[in-house]
C-alpha atoms as a PDB file:
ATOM      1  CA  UNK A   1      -6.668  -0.869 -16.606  1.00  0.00           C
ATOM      2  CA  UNK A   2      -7.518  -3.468 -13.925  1.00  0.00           C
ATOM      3  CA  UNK A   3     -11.081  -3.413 -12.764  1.00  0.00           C
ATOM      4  CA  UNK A   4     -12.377  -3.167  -9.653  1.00  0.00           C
ATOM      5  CA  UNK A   5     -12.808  -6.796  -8.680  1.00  0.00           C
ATOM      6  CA  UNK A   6      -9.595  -7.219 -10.054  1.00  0.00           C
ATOM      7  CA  UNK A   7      -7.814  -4.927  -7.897  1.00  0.00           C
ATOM      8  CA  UNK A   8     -10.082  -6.040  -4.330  1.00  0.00           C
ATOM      9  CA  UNK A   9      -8.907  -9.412  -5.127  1.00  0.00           C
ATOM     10  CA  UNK A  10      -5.054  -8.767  -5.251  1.00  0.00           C
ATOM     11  CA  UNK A  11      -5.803  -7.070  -1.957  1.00  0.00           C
ATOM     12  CA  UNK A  12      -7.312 -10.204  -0.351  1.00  0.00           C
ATOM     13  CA  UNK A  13      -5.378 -11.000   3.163  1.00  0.00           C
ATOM     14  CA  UNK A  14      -3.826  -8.158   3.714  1.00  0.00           C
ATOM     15  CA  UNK A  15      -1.559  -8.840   0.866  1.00  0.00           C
ATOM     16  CA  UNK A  16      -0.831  -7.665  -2.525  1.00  0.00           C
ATOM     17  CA  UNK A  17       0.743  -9.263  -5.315  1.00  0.00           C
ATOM     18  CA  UNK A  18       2.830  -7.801  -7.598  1.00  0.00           C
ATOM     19  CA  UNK A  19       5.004  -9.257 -10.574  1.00  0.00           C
ATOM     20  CA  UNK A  20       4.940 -13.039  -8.588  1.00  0.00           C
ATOM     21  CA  UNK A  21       6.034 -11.556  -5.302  1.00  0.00           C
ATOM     22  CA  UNK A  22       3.153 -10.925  -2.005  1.00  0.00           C
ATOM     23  CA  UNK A  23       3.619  -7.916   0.028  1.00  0.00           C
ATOM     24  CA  UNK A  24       1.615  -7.018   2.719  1.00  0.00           C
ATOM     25  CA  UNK A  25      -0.769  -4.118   3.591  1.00  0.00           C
ATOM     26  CA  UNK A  26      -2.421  -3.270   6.196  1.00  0.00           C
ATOM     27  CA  UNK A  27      -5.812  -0.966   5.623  1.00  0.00           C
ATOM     28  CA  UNK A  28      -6.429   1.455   8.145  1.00  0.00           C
ATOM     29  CA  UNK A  29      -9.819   3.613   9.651  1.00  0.00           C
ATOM     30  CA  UNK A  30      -8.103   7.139  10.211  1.00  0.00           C
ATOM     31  CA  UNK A  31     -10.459   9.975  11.208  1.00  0.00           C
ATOM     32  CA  UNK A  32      -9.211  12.619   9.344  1.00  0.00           C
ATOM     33  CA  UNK A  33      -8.427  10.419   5.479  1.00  0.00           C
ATOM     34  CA  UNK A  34     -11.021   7.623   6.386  1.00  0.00           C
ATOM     35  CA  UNK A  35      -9.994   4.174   5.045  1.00  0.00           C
ATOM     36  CA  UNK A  36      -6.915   4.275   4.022  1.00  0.00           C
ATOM     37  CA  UNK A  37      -4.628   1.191   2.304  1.00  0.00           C
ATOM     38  CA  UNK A  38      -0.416   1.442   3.904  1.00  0.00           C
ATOM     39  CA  UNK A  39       2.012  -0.427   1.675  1.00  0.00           C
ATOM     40  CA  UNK A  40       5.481  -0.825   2.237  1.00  0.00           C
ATOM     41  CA  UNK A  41       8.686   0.449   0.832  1.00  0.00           C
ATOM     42  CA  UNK A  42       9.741  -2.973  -0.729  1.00  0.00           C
ATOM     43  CA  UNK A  43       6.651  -2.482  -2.784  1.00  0.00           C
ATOM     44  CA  UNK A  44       7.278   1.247  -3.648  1.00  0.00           C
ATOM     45  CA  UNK A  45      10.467   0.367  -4.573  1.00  0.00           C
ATOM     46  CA  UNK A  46       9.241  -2.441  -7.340  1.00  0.00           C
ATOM     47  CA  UNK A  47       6.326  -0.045  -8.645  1.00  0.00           C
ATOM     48  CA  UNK A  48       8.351   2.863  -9.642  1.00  0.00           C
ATOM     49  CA  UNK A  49      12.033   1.757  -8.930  1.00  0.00           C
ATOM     50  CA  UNK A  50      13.867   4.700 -11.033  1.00  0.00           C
ATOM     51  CA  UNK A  51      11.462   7.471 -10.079  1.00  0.00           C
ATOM     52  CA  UNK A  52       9.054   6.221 -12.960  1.00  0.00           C
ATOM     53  CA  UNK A  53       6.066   3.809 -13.398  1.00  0.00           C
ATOM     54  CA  UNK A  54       7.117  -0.287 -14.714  1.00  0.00           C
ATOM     55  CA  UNK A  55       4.124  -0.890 -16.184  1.00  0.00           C
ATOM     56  CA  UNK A  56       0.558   0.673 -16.087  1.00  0.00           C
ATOM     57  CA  UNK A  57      -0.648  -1.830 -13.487  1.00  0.00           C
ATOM     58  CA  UNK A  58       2.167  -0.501 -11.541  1.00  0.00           C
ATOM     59  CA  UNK A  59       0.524   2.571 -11.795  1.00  0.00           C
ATOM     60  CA  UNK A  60      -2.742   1.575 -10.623  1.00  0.00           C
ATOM     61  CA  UNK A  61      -1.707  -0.097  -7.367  1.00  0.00           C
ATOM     62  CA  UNK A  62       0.378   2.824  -6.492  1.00  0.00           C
ATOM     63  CA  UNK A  63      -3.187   4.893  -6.832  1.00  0.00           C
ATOM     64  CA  UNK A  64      -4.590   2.940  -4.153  1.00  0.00           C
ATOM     65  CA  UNK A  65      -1.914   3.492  -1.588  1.00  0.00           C
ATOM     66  CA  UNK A  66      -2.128   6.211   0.216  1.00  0.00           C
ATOM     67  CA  UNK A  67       1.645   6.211   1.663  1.00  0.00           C
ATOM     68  CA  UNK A  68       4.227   3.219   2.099  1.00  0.00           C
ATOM     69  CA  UNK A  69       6.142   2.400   5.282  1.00  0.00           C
ATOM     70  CA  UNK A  70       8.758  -0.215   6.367  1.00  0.00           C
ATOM     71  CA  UNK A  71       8.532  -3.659   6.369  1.00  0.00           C
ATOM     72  CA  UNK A  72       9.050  -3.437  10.529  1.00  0.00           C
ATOM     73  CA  UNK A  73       6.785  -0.537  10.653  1.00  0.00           C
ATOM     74  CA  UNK A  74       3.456  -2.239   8.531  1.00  0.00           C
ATOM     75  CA  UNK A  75       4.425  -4.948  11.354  1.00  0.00           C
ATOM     76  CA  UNK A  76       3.304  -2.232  14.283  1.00  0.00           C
ATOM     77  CA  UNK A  77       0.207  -2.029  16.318  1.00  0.00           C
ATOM     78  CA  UNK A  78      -2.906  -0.801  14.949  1.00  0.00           C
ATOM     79  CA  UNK A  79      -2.850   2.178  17.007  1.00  0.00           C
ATOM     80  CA  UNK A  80       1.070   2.992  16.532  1.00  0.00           C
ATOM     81  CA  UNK A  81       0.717   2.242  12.919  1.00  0.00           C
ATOM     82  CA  UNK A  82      -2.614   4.749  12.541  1.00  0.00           C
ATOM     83  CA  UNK A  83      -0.233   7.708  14.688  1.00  0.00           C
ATOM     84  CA  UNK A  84       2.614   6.959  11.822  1.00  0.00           C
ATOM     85  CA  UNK A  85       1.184   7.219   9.195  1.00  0.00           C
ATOM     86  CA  UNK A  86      -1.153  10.289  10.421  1.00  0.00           C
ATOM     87  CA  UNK A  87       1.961  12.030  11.413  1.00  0.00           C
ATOM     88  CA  UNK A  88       3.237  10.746   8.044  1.00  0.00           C
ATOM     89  CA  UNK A  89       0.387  12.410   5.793  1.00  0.00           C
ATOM     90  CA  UNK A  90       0.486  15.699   7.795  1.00  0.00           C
END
């Protein structure tokens, strides 16, 4: 299981990397879920491609996202991202 440390570091600017390959994230202040880490889809789709987990680490990212969006919609404002992904979790 990857520690703590571990984990804020593959975080560092706004990026995570997975398996050789960066994707971004964007972390988010929402008033009703309070700080909240967005992934995107491309990243979903290489943690759990066939409905299951690729590796345990896999698993662990995944834990920290709290939903995944498009790679045009992690792109979005602050504030139109934080109404997505609100709307999203409701």
């Amino acid at each position: 299981m990857l520690q703590v440390k571990e984990m804020e570091e593959k975080f560092m600017h706004d990026h995570i990397k997975f398996k050789g390959v960066s994707y971004p994230v964007r972390h988010l202040d929402l008033p009703e879920f309070g700080e909240v880490t967005v992934g995107t889809t491309d990243l979903e789709d290489r943690l759990f491609p066939n409905g299951e987990y690729v590796s345990r680490e896999a698993e662990n990212i995944d834990s920290i996202i709290f939903c995944y969006v498009s790679n045009k919609e992690i792109q979005l404002e602050t504030s139109q991202l934080k109404t997505l992904v609100s709307n999203h979790a409701a």
